[in-house]
Protein backbone atom coordinates (compact mmCIF):
# COMPACT_ATOMS: atom_id res chain seq x y z
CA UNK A 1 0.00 0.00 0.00
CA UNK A 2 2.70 2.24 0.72
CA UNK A 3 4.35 1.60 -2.32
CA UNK A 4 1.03 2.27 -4.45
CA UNK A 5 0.89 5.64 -2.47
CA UNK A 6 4.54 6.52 -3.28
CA UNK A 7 3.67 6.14 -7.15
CA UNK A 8 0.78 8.03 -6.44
CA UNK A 9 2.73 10.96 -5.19
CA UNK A 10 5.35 10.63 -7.48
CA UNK A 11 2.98 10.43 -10.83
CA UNK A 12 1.30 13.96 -8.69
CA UNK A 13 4.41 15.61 -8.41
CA UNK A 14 5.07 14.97 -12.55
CA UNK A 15 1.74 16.69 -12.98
CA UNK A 16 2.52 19.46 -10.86
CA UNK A 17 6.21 19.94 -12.75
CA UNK A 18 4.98 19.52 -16.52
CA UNK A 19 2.17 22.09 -15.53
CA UNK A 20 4.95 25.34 -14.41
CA UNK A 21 7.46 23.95 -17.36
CA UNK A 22 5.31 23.53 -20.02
CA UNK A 23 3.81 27.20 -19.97
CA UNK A 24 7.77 28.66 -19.31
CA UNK A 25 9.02 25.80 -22.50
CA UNK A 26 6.28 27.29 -24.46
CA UNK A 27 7.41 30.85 -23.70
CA UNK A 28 10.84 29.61 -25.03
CA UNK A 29 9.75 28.38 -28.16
CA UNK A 30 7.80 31.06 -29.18
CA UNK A 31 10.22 34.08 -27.76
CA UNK A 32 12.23 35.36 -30.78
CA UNK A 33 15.69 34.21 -31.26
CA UNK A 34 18.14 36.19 -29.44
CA UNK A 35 20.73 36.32 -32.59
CA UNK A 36 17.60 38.35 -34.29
CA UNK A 37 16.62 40.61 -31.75
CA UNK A 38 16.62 44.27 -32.90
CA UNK A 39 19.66 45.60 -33.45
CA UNK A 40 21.49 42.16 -34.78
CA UNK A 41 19.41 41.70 -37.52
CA UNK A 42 19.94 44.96 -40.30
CA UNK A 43 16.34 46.73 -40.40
CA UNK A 44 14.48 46.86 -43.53
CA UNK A 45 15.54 50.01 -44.79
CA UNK A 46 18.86 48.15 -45.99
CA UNK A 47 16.78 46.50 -48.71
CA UNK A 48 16.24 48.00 -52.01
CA UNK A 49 18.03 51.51 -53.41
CA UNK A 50 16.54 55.09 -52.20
CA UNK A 51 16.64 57.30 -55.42
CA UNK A 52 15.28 60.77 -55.96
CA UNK A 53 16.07 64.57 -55.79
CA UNK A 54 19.19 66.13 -54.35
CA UNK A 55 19.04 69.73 -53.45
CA UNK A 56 22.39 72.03 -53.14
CA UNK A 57 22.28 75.73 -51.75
CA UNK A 58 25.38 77.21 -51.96
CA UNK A 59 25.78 80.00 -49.33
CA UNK A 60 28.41 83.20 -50.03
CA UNK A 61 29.61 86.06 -49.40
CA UNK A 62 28.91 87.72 -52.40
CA UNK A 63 24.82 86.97 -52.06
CA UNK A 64 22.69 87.25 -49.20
CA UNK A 65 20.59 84.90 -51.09
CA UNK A 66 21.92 80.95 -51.66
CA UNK A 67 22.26 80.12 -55.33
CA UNK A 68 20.58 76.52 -55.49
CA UNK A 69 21.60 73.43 -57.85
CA UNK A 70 19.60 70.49 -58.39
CA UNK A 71 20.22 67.28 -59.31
CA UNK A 72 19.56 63.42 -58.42
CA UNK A 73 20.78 61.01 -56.22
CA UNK A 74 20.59 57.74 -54.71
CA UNK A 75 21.39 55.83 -51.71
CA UNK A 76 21.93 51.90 -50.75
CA UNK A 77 23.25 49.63 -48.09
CA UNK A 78 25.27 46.47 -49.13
CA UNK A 79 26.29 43.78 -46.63
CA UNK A 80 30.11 43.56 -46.35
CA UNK A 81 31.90 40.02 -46.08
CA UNK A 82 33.79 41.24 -42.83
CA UNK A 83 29.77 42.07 -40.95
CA UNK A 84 29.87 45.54 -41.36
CA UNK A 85 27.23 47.34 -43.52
CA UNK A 86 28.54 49.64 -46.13
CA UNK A 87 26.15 52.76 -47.13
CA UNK A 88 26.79 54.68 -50.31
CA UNK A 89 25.30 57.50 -50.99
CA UNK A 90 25.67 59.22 -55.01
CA UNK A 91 24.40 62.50 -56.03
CA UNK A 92 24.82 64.28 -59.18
CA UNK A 93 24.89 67.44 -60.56
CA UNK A 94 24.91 68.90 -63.78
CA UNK A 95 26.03 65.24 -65.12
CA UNK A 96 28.71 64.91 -62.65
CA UNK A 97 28.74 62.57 -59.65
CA UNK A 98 30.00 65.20 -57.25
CA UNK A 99 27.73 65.26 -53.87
CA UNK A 100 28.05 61.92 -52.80
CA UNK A 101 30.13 59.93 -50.18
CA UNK A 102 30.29 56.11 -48.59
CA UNK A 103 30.36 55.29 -44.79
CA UNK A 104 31.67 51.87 -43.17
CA UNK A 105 29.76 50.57 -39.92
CA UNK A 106 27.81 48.04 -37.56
CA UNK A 107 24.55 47.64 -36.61
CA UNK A 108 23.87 47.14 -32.65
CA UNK A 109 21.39 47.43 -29.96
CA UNK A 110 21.51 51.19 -30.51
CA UNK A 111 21.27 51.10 -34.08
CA UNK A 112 23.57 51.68 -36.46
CA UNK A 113 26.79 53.84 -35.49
CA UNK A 114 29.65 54.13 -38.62
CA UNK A 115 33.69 53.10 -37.78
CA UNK A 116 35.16 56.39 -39.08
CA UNK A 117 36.94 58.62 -36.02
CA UNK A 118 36.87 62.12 -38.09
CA UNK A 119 33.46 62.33 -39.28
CA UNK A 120 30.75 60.51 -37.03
CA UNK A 121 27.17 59.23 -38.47
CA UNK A 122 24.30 57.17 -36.32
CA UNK A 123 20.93 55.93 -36.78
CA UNK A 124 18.93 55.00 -33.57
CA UNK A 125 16.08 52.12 -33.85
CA UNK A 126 14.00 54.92 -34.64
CA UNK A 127 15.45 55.55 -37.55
CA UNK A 128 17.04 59.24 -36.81
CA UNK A 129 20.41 60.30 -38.59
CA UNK A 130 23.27 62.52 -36.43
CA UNK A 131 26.16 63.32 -37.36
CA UNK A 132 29.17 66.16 -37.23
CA UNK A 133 32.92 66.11 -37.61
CA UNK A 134 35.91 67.90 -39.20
CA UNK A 135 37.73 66.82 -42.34
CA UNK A 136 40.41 68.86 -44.70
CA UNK A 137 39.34 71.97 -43.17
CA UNK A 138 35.72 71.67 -43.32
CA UNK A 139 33.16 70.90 -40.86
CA UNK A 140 29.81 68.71 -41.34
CA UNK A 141 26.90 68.02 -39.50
CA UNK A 142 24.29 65.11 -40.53
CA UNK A 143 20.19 65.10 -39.91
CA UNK A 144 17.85 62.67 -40.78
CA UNK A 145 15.87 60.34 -40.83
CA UNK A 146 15.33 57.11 -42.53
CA UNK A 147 12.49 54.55 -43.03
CA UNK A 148 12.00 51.17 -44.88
CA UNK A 149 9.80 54.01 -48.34
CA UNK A 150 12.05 57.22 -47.47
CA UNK A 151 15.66 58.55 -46.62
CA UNK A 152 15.67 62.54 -45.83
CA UNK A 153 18.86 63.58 -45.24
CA UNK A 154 20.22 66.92 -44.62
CA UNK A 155 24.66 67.57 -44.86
CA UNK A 156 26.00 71.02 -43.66
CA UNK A 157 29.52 71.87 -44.86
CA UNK A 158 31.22 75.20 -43.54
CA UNK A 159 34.63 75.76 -44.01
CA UNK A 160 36.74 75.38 -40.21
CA UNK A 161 37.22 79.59 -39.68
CA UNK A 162 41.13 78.92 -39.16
CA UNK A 163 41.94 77.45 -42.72
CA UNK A 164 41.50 81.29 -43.99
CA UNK A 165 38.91 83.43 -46.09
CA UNK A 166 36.43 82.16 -48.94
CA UNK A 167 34.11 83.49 -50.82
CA UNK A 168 31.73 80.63 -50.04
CA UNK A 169 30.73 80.41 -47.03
CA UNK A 170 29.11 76.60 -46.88
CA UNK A 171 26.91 74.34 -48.80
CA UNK A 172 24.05 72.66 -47.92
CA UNK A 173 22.75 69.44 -49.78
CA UNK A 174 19.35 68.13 -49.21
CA UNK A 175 18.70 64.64 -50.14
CA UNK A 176 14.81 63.44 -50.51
CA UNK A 177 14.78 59.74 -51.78
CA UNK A 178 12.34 57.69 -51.93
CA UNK A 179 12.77 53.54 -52.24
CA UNK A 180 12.77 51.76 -55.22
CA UNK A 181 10.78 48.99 -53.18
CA UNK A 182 7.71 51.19 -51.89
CA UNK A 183 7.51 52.79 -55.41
CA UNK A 184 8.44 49.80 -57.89
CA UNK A 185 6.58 51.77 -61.06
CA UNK A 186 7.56 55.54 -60.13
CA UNK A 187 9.42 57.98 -58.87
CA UNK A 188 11.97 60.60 -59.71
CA UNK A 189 14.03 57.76 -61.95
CA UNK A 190 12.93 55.76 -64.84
CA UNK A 191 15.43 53.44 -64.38
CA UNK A 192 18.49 52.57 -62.36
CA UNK A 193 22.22 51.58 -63.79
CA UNK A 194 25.04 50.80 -61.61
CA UNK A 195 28.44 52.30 -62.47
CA UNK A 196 31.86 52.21 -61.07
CA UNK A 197 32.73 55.56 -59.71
CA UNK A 198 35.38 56.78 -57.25
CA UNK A 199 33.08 58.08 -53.80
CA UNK A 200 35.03 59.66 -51.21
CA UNK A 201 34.87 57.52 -47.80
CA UNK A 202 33.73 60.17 -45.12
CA UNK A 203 35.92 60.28 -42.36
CA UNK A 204 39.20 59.69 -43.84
CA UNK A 205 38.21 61.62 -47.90
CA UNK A 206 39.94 58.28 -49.20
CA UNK A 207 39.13 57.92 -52.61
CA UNK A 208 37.46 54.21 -53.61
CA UNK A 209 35.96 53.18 -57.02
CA UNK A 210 32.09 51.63 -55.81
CA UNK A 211 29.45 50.22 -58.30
CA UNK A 212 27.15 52.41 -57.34
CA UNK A 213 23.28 53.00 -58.36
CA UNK A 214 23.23 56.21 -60.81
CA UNK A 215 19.63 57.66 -61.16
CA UNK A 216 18.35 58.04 -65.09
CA UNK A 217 15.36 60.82 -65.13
């Protein structure tokens, strides 16, 4: 008898355990994999290329008024072999790619922050875009933001005040892209052809020849 009681209690305590695991196992099973939680996995504004208008306002001395150039650009991250995410960004300007750089980084729990020492550029989860920093004389600062349809980004460039006088007194370039992904049939380009062009890496102004998406209006 008391061995048919021992079972008894033993089969009860089973009952008892598979009743607290089972709920915490299925917790397991459906909680995302930690490799993919956010900031490991790229977000889904690295897919697809962000084409559309680029906006430059030159400001001088000689005008109180900022003479303005237009042109086209486009923007895309690639995966690079090494983990980092590469994104180039190509604008051009009366035919010539001339307002466009590339930045190296990592994606993390904070987002995406680039390697570069001289010339800093973030996004946060939210998908905002800082950045300043001093290169050959000239200062930038980076705002933004970015989502999985759009990219608006804003670059200030004003010359350091101790490198001397200049008749211009900064640019600014406005980039408003759209992606080729949310707007398959449209947009500012009919079409997209990748060329090999030397972009400036910011940070260090190394030149590097990139195949890089060129906008055709």
């Amino acid at each position: 008898m008391k061995a048919v009681n021992d079972r008894m209690r033993f089969r009860s305590g089973q009952r008892r355990m598979l009743m607290v695991c089972l709920p915490l196992l299925l917790a397991v099973l459906q909680s995302p994999n930690p490799s993919l939680a956010q900031g490991d996995e790229p977000p889904a504004y690295t897919e697809g290329t962000f084409s559309g208008r680029l906006l430059a306002e030159i400001h001088s001395t000689a005008s109180m008024i900022p003479h303005r150039n237009y042109g086209t650009a486009t923007a895309r991250f690639d995966a690079l072999p090494d983990g980092r995410t590469r994104l180039t960004l190509s604008g051009t300007i009366k035919q010539e790619g001339n307002a466009g750089f590339s930045v190296t980084g990592r994606y993390g729990p904070a987002g995406f922050r680039s390697d570069d020492k001289a010339i800093t550029l973030s996004i946060d989860p939210e998908g905002r875009i800082t950045g300043d920093g001093i290169e050959d004389g000239q200062s930038y600062t980076l705002s933004g933001r970015i989502s999985a349809d759009e990219l608006e980004l804003q670059v200030q460039n004003r010359p350091v005040p101790e490198t001397g006088a200049t008749s211009v007194t900064g640019i600014d370039f406005t980039y408003s892209l759209t992606n080729d992904l949310a707007e398959p049939e449209g947009g500012t380009c009919k079409d997209i052809r990748y060329e090999m062009r030397p972009v400036a890496s910011i940070g260090d102004g190394t030149m590097s020849m990139i195949s890089v998406p060129v906008c055709l209006r």
